[in-house]
N, C-alpha and C. Protein backbone atom coordinates (compact mmCIF):
# COMPACT_ATOMS: atom_id res chain seq x y z
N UNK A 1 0.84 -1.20 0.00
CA UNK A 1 0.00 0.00 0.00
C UNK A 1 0.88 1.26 0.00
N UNK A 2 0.13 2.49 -0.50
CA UNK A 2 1.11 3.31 -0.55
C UNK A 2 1.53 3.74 0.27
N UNK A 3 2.42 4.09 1.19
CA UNK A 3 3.21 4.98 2.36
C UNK A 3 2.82 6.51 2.54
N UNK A 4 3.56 6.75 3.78
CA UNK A 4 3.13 8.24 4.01
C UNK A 4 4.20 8.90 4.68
N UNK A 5 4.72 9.93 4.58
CA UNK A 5 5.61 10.82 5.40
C UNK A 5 5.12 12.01 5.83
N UNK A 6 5.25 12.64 7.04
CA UNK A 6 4.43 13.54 7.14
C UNK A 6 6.02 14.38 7.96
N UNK A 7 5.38 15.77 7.23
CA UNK A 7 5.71 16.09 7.92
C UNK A 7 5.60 18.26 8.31
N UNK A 8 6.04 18.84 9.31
CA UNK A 8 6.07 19.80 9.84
C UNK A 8 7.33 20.53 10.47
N UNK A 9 7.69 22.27 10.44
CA UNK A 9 8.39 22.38 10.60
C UNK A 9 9.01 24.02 10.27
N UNK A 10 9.39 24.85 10.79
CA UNK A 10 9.57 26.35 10.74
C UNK A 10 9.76 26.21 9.65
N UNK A 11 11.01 25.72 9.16
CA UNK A 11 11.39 25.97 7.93
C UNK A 11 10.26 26.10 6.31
N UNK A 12 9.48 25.43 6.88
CA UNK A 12 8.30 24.94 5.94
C UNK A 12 7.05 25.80 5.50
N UNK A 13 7.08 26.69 7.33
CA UNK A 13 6.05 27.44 7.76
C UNK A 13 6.42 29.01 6.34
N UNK A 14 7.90 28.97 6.66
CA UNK A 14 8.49 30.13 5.70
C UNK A 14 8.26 30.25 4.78
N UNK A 15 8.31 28.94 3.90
CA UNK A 15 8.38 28.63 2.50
C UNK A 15 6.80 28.74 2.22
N UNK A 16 6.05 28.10 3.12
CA UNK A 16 4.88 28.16 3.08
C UNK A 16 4.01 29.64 2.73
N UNK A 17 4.55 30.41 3.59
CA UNK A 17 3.71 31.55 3.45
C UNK A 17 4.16 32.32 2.02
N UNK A 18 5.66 32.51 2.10
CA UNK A 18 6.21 32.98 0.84
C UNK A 18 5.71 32.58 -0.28
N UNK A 19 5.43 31.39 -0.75
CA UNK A 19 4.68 31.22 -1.86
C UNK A 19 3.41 31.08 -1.99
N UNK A 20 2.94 31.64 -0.45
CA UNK A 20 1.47 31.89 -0.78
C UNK A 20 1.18 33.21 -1.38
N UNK A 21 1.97 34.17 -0.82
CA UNK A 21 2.13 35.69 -1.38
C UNK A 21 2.59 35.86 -3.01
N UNK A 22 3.52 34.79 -3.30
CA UNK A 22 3.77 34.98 -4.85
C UNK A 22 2.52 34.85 -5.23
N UNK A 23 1.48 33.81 -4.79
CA UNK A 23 0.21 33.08 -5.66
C UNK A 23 -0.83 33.97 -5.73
N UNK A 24 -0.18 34.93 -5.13
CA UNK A 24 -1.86 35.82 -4.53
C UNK A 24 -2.71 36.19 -5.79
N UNK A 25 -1.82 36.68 -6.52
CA UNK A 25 -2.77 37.08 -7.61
C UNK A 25 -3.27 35.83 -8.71
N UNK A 26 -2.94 34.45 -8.30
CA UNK A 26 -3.64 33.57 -9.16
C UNK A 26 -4.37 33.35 -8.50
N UNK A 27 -4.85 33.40 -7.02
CA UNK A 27 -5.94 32.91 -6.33
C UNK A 27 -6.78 34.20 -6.44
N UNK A 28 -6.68 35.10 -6.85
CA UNK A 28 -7.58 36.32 -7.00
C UNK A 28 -8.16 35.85 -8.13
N UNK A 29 -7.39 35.76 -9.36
CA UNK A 29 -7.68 35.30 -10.82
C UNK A 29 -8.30 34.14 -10.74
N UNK A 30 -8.24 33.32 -10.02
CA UNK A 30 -9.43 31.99 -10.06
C UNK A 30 -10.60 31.60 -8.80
N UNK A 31 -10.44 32.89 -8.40
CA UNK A 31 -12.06 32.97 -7.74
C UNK A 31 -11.83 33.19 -6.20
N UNK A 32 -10.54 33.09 -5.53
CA UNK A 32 -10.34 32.43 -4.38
C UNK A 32 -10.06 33.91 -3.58
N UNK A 33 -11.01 33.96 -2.33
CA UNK A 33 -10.63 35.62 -1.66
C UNK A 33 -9.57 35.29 -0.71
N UNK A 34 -9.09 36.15 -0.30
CA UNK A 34 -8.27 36.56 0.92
C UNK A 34 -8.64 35.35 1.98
N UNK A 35 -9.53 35.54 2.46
CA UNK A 35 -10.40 35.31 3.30
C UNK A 35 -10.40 33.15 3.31
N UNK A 36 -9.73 32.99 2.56
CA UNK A 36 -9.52 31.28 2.27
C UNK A 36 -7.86 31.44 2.64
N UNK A 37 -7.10 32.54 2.86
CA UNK A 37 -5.74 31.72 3.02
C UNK A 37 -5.43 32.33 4.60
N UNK A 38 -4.32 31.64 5.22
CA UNK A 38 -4.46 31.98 6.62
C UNK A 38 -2.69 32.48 6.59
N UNK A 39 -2.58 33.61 7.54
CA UNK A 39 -1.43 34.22 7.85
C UNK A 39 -1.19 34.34 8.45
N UNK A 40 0.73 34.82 9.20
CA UNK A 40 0.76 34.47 10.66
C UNK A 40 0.35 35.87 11.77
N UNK A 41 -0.06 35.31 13.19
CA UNK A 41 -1.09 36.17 14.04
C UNK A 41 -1.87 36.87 13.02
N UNK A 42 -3.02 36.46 12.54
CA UNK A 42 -3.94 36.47 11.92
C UNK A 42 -3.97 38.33 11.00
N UNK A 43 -2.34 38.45 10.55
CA UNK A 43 -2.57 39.40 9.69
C UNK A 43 -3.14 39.21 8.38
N UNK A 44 -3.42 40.08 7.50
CA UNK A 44 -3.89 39.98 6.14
C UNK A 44 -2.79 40.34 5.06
N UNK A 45 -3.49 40.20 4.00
CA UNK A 45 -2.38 39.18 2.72
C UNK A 45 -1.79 40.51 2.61
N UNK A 46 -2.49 41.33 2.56
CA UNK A 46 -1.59 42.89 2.27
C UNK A 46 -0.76 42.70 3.21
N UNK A 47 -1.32 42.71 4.50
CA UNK A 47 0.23 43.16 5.85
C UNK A 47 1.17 42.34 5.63
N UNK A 48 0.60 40.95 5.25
CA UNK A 48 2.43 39.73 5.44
C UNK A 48 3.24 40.14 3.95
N UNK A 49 2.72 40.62 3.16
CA UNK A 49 3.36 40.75 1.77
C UNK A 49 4.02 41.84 1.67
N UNK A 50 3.99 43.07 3.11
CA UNK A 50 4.94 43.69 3.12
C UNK A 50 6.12 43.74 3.96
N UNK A 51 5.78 42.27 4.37
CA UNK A 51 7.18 42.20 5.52
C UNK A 51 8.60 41.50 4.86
N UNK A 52 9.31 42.40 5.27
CA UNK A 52 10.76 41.61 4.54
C UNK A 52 11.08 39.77 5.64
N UNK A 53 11.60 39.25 4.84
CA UNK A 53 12.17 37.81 5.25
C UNK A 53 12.42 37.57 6.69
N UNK A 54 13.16 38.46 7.25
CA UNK A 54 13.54 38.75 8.92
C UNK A 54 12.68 38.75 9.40
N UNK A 55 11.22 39.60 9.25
CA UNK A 55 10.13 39.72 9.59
C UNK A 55 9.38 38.94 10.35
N UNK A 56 9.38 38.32 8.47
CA UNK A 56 8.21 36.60 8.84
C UNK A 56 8.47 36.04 9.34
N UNK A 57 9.73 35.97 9.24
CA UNK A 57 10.52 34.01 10.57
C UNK A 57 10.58 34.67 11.58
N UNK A 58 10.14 35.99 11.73
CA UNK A 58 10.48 36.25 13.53
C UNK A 58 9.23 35.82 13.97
N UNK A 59 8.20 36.31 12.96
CA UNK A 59 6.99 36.53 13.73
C UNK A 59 5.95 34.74 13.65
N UNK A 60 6.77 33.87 13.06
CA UNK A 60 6.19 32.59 12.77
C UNK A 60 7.07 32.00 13.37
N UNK A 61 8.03 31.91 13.93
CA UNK A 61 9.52 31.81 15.29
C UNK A 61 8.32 32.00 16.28
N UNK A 62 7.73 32.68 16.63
CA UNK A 62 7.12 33.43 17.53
C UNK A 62 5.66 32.60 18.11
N UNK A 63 5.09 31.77 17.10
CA UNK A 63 3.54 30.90 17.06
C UNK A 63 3.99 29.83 16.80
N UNK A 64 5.19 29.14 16.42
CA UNK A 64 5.24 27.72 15.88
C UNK A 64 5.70 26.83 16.92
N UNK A 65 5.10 25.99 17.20
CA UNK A 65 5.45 24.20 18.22
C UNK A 65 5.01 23.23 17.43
N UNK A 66 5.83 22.03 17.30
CA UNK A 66 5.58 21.41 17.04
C UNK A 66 4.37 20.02 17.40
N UNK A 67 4.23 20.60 19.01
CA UNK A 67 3.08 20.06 19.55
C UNK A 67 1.58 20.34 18.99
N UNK A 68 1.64 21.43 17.99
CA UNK A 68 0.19 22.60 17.26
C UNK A 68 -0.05 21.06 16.30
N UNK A 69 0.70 20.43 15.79
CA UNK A 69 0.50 19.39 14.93
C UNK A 69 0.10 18.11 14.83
N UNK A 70 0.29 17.77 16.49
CA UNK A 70 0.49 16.34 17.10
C UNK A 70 -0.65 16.12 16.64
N UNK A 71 -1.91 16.50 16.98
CA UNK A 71 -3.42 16.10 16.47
C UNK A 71 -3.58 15.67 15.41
N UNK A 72 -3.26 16.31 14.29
CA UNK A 72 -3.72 16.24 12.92
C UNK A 72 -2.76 15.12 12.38
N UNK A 73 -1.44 15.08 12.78
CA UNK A 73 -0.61 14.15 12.41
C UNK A 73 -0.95 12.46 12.96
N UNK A 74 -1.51 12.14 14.38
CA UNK A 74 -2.44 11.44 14.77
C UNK A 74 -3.56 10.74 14.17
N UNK A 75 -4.40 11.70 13.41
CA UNK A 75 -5.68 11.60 13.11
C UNK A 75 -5.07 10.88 11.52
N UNK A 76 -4.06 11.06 11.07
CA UNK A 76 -3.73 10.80 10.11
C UNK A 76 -3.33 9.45 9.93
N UNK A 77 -2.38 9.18 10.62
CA UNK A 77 -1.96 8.31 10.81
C UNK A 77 -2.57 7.12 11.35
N UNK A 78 -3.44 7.58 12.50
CA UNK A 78 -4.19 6.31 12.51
C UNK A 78 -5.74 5.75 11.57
N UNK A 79 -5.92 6.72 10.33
CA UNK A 79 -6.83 6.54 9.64
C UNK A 79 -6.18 6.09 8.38
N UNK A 80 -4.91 6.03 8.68
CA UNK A 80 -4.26 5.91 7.17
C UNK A 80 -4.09 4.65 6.44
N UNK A 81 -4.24 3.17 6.73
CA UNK A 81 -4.90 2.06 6.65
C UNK A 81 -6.24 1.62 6.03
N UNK A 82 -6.69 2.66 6.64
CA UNK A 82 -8.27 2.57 5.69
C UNK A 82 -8.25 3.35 4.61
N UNK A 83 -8.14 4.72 4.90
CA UNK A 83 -8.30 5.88 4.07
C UNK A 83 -7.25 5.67 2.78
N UNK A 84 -6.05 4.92 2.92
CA UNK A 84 -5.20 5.13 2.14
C UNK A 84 -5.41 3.68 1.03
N UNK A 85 -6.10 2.68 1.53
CA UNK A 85 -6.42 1.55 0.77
C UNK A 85 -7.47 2.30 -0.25
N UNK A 86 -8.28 2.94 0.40
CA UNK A 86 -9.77 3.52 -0.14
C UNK A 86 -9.25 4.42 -1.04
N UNK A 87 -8.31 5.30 -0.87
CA UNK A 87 -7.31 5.98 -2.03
C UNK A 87 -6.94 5.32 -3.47
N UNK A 88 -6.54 4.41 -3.15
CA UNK A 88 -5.47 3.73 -4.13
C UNK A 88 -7.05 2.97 -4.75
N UNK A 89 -7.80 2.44 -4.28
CA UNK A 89 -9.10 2.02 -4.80
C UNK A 89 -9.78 2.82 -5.56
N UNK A 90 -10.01 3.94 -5.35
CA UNK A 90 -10.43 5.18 -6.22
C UNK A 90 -9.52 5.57 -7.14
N UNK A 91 -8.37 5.93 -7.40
CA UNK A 91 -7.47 5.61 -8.54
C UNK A 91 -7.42 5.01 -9.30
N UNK A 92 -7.10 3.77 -8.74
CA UNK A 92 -7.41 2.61 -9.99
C UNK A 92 -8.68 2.56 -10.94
N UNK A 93 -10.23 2.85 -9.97
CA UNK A 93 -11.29 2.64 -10.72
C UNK A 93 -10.98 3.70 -12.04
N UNK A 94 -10.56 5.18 -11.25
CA UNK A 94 -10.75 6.41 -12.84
C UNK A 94 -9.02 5.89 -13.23
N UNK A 95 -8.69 4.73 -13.32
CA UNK A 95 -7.57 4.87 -14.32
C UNK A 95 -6.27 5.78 -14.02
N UNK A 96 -5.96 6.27 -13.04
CA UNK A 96 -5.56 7.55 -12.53
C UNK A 96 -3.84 7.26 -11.90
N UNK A 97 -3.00 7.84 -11.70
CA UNK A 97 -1.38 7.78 -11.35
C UNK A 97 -1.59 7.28 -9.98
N UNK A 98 -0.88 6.46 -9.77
CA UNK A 98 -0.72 5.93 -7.93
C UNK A 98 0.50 6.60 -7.59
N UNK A 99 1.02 6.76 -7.18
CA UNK A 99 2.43 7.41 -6.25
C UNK A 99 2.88 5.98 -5.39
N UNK A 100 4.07 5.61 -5.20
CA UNK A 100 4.35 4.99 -4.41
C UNK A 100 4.13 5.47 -2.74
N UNK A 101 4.30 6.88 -2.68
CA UNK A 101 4.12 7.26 -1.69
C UNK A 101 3.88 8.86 -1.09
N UNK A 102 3.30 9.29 0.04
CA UNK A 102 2.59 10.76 -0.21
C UNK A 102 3.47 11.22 0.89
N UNK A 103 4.04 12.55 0.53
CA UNK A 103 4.79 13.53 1.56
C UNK A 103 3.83 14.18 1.76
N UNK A 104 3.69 14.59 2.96
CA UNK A 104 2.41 15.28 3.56
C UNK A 104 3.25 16.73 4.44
N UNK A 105 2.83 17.89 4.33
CA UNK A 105 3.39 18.77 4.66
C UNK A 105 1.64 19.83 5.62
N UNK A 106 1.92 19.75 6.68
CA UNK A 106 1.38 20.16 7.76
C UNK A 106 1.84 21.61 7.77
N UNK A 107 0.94 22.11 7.73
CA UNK A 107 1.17 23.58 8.20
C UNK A 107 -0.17 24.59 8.82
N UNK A 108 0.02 26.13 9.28
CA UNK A 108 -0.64 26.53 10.14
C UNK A 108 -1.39 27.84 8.75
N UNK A 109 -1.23 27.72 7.61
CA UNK A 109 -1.24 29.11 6.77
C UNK A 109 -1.24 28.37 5.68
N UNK A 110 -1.36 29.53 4.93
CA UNK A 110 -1.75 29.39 3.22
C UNK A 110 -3.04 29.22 3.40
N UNK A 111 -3.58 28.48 1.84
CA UNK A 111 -5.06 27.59 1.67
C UNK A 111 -5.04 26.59 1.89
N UNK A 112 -6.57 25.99 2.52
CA UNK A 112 -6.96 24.86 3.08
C UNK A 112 -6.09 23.67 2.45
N UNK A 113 -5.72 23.54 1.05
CA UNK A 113 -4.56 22.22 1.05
C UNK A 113 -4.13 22.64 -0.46
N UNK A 114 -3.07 21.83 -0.86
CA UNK A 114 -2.89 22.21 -2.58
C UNK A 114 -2.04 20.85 -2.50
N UNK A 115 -0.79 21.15 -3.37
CA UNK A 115 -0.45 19.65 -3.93
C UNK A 115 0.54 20.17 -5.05
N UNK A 116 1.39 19.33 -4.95
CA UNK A 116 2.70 19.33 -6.11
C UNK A 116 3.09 17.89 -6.71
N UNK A 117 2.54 17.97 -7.92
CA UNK A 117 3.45 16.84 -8.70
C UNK A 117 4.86 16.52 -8.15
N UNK A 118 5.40 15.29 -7.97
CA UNK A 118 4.33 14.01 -7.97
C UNK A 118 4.17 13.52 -7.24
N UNK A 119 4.21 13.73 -5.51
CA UNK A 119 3.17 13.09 -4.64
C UNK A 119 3.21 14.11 -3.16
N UNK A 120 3.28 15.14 -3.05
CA UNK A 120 3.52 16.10 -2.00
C UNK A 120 1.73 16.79 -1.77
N UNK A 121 1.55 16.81 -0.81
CA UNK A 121 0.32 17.53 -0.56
C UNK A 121 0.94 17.97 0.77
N UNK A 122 -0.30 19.39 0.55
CA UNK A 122 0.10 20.50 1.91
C UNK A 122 -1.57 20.44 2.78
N UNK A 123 -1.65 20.60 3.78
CA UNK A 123 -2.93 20.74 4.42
C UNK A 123 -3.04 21.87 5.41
N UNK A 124 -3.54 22.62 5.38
CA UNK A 124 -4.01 23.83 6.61
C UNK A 124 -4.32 23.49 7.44
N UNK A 125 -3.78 23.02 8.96
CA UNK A 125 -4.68 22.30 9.93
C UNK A 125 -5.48 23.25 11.27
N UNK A 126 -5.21 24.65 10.15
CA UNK A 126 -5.94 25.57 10.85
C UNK A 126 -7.43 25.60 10.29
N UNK A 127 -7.27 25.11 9.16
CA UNK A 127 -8.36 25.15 8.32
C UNK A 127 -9.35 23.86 7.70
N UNK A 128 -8.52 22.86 8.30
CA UNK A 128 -9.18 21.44 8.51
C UNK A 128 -8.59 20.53 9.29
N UNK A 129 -9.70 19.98 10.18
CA UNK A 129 -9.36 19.33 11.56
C UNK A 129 -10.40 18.07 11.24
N UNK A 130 -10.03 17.10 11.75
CA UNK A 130 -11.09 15.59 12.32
C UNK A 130 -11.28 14.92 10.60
N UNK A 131 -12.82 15.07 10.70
CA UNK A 131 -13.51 14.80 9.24
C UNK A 131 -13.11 15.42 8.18
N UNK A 132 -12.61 16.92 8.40
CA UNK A 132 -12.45 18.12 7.43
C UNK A 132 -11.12 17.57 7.11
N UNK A 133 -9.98 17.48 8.18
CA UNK A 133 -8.73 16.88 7.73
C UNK A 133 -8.44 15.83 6.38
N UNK A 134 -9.39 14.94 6.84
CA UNK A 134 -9.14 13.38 6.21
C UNK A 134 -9.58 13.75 4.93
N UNK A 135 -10.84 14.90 4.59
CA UNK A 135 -11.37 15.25 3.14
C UNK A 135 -10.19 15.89 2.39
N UNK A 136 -9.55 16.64 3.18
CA UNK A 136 -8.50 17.58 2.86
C UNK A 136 -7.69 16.67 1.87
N UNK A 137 -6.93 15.92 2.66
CA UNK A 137 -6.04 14.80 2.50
C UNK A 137 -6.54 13.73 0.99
N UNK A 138 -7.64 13.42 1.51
CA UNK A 138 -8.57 12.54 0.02
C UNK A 138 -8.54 13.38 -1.20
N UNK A 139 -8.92 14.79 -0.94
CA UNK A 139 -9.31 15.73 -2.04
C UNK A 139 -7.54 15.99 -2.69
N UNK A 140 -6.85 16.49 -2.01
CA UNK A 140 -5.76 16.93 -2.62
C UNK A 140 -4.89 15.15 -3.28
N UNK A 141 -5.46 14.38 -2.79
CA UNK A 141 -4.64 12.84 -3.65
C UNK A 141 -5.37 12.36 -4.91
N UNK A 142 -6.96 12.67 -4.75
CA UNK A 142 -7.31 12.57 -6.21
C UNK A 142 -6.93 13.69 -6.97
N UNK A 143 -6.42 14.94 -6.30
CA UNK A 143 -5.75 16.30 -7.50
C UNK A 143 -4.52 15.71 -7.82
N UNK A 144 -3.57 14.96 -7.29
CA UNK A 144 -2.63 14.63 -7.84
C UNK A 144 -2.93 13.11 -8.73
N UNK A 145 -3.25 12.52 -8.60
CA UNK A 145 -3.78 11.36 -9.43
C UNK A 145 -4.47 11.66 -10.96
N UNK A 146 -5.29 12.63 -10.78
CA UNK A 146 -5.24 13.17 -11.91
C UNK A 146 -4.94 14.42 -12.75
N UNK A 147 -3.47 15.18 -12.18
CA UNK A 147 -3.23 16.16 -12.82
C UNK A 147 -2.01 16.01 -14.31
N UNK A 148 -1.70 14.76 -14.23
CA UNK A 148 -1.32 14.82 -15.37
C UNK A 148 -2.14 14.81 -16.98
N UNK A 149 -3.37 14.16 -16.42
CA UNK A 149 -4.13 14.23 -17.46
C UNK A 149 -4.78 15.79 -17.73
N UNK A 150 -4.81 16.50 -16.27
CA UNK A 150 -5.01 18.03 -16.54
C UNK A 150 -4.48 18.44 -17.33
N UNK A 151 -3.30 18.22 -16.85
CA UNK A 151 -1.99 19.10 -17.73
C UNK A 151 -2.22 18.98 -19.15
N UNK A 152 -2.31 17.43 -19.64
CA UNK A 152 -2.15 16.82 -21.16
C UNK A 152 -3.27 17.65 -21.57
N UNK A 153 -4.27 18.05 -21.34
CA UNK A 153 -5.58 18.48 -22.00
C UNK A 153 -5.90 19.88 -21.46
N UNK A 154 -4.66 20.22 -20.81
CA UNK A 154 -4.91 21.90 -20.75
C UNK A 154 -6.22 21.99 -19.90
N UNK A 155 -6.64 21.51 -18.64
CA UNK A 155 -8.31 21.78 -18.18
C UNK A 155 -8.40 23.36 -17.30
N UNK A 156 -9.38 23.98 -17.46
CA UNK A 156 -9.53 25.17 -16.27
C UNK A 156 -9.06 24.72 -14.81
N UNK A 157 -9.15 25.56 -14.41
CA UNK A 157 -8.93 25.69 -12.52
C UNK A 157 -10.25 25.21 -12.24
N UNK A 158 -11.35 25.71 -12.76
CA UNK A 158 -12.70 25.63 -12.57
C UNK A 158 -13.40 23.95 -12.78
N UNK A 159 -12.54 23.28 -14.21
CA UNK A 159 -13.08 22.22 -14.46
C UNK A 159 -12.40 21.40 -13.81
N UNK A 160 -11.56 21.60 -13.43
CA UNK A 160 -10.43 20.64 -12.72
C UNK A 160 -10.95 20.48 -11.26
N UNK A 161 -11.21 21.42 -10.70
CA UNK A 161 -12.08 21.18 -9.74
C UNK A 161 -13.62 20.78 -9.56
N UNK A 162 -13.98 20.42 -10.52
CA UNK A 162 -15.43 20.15 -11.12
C UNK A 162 -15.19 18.46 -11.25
N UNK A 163 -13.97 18.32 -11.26
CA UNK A 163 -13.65 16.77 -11.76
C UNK A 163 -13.44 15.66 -10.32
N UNK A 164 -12.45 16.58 -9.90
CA UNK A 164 -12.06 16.14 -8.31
C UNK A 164 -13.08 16.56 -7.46
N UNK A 165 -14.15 17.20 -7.11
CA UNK A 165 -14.67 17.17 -6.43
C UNK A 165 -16.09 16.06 -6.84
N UNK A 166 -16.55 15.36 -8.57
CA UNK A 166 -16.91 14.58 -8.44
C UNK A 166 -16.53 13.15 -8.15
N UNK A 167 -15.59 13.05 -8.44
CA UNK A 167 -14.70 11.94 -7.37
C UNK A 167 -14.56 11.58 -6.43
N UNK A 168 -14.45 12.81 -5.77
CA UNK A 168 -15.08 12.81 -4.22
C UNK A 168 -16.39 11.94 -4.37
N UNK A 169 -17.22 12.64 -4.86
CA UNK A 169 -19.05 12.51 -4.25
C UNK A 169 -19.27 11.02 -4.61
N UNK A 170 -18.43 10.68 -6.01
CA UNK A 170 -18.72 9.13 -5.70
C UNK A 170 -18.01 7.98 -5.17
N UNK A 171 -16.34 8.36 -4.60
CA UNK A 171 -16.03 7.46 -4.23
C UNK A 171 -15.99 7.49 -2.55
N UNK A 172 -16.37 9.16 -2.16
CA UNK A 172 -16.38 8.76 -0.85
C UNK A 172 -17.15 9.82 -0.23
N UNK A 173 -18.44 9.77 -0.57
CA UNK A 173 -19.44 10.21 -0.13
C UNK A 173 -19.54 10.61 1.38
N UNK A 174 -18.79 9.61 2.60
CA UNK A 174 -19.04 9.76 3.64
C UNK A 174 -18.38 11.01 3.95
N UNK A 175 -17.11 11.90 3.24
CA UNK A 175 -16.35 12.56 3.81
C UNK A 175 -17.06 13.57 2.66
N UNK A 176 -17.60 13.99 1.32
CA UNK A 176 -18.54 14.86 0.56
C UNK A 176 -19.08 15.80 1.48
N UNK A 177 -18.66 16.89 1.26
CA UNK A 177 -20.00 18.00 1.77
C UNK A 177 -20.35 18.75 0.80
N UNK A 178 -22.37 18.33 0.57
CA UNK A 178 -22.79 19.04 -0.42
C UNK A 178 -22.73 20.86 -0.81
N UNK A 179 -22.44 21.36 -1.58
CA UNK A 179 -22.27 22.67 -1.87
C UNK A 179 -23.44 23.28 -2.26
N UNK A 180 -23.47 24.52 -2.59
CA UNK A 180 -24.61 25.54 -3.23
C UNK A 180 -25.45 24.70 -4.75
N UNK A 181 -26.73 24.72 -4.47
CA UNK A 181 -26.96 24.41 -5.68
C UNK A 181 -26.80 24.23 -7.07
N UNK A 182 -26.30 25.04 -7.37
CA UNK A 182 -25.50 25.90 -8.61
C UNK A 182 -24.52 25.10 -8.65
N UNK A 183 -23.43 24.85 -7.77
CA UNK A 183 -22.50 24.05 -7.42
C UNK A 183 -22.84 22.83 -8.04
N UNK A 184 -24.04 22.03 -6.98
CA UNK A 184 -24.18 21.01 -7.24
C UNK A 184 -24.77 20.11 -8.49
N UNK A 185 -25.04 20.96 -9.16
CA UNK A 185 -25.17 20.55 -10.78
C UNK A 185 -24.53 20.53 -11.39
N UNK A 186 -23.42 21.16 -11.53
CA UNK A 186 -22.51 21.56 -11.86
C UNK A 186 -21.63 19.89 -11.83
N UNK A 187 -21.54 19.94 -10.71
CA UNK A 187 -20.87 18.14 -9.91
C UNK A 187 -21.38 17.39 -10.58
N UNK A 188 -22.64 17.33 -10.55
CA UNK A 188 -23.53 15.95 -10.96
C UNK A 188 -23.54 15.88 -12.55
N UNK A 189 -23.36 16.85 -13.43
CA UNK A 189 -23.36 16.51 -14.55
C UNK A 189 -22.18 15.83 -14.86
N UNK A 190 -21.34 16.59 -13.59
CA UNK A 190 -19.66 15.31 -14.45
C UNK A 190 -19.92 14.23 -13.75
N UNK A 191 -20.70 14.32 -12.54
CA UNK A 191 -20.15 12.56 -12.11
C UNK A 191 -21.54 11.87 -13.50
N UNK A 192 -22.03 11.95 -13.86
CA UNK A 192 -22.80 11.75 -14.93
C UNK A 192 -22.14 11.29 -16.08
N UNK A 193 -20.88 11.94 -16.42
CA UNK A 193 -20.20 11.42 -17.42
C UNK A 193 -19.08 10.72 -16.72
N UNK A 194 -18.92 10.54 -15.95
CA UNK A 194 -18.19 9.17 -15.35
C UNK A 194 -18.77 8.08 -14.88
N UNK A 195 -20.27 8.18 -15.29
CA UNK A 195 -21.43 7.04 -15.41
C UNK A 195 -21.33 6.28 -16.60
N UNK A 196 -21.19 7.35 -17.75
CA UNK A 196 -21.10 7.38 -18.87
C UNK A 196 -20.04 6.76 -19.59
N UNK A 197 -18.64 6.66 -18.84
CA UNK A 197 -18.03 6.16 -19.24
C UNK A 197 -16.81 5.66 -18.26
N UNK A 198 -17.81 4.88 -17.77
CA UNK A 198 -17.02 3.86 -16.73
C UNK A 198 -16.02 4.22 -16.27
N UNK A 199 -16.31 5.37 -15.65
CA UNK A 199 -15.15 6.17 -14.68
C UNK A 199 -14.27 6.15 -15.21
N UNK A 200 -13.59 6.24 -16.45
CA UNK A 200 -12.58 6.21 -16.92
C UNK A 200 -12.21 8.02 -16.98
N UNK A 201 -11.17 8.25 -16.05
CA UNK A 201 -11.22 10.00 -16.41
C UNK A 201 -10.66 10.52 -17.04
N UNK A 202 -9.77 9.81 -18.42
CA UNK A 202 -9.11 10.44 -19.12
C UNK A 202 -10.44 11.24 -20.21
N UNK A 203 -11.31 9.78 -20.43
CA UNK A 203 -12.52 10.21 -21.30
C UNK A 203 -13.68 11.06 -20.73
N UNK A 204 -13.27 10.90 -19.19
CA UNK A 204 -14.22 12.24 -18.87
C UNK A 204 -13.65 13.66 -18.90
N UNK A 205 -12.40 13.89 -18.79
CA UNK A 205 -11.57 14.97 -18.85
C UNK A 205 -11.05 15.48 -20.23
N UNK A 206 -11.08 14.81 -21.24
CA UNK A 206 -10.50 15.40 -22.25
C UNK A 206 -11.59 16.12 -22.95
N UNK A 207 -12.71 15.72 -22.78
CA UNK A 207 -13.90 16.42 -23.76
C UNK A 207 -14.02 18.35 -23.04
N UNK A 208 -13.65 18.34 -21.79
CA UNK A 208 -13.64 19.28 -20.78
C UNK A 208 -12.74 20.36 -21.19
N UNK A 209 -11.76 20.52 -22.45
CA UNK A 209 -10.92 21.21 -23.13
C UNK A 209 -11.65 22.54 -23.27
């Protein structure tokens, strides 16, 4: 089964925020407010983006233990047996990249989770805890499972998330939380074409161009 490394750590917290500030203006450009990424002692994206380097590590020097993590790293770990079989099960059905194994990067900032080719996911555990955690974790492994086929077919931010979040709804419903109406049609017409064609998601994703 696939493995897991997790892990947390100042150094991380740095890197973390820093390239949340480069991103700012693609998370503006694809829908995403302020108000979804978290900064340290709860300044805003303007205030941390004007602090020089010295700054930030003083002031994230200042909030970081490694004990802030023990929970989420816990919750992980001991769900990771199930959750991670149930992973690799949902992959396989849409045809999708397995990773031998997932670096998991814990942190207190940025957005709720993202993900780097080819098997690194980040999680906010300010911003998802318990149930919310484990979705976190599920959601950002089907984004990597199928972002190469993103890539190959060029998909939106919008459809790409239209794809992975029907993945979610059908392979693991228990951790799904339904969205805005509008939303949810939106979902259901793609998990519709992964009815359509036997979950295969290259053929549900390429028409999505």
């Amino acid at each position: 089964m696939t493995t897991i490394h997790i892990i947390f750590s100042e150094e991380f917290e740095v890197k973390r925020i820093q390239n949340t500030i480069k991103s700012l203006d693609w998370y503006m450009k694809n829908g995403y407010s302020y108000d979804f990424l978290s900064f340290p002692q709860g300044m805003s994206a303007d205030e941390c983006s004007k602090l020089e380097d010295s700054k930030l590590k003083e002031l994230i020097q200042k909030e970081y233990a490694d004990s802030f993590f023990d929970a989420s790293r816990q919750t992980i770990e001991n769900s990771w047996n199930e959750l991670g079989s149930s992973i690799e099960k949902a992959l396989t059905l849409y045809g999708c990249t397995i990773p031998d194994s997932y670096t998991i990067f814990l942190t207190r900032y940025g957005i709720r989770g993202s993900y780097h080719l080819p098997n690194e996911i980040i999680i906010n555990v300010q911003r998802a805890w318990d149930k919310g955690l484990l979705k976190t974790l599920v959601h950002e492994a089907l984004h990597l499972g199928v972002e190469p086929l993103i890539q190959t077919y060029a998909i939106s931010q919008k459809n790409k998330e239209l794809v992975v979040d029907a993945m979610l709804k059908i392979s693991f419903p228990e951790l799904y939380k339904s969205k805005s109406d509008e939303e949810e049609k939106r979902i259901e017409s793609v998990v519709s074409l992964f009815n359509q064609h036997n979950n295969n998601a290259e053929e549900v994703i390429a028409p999505l161009r």
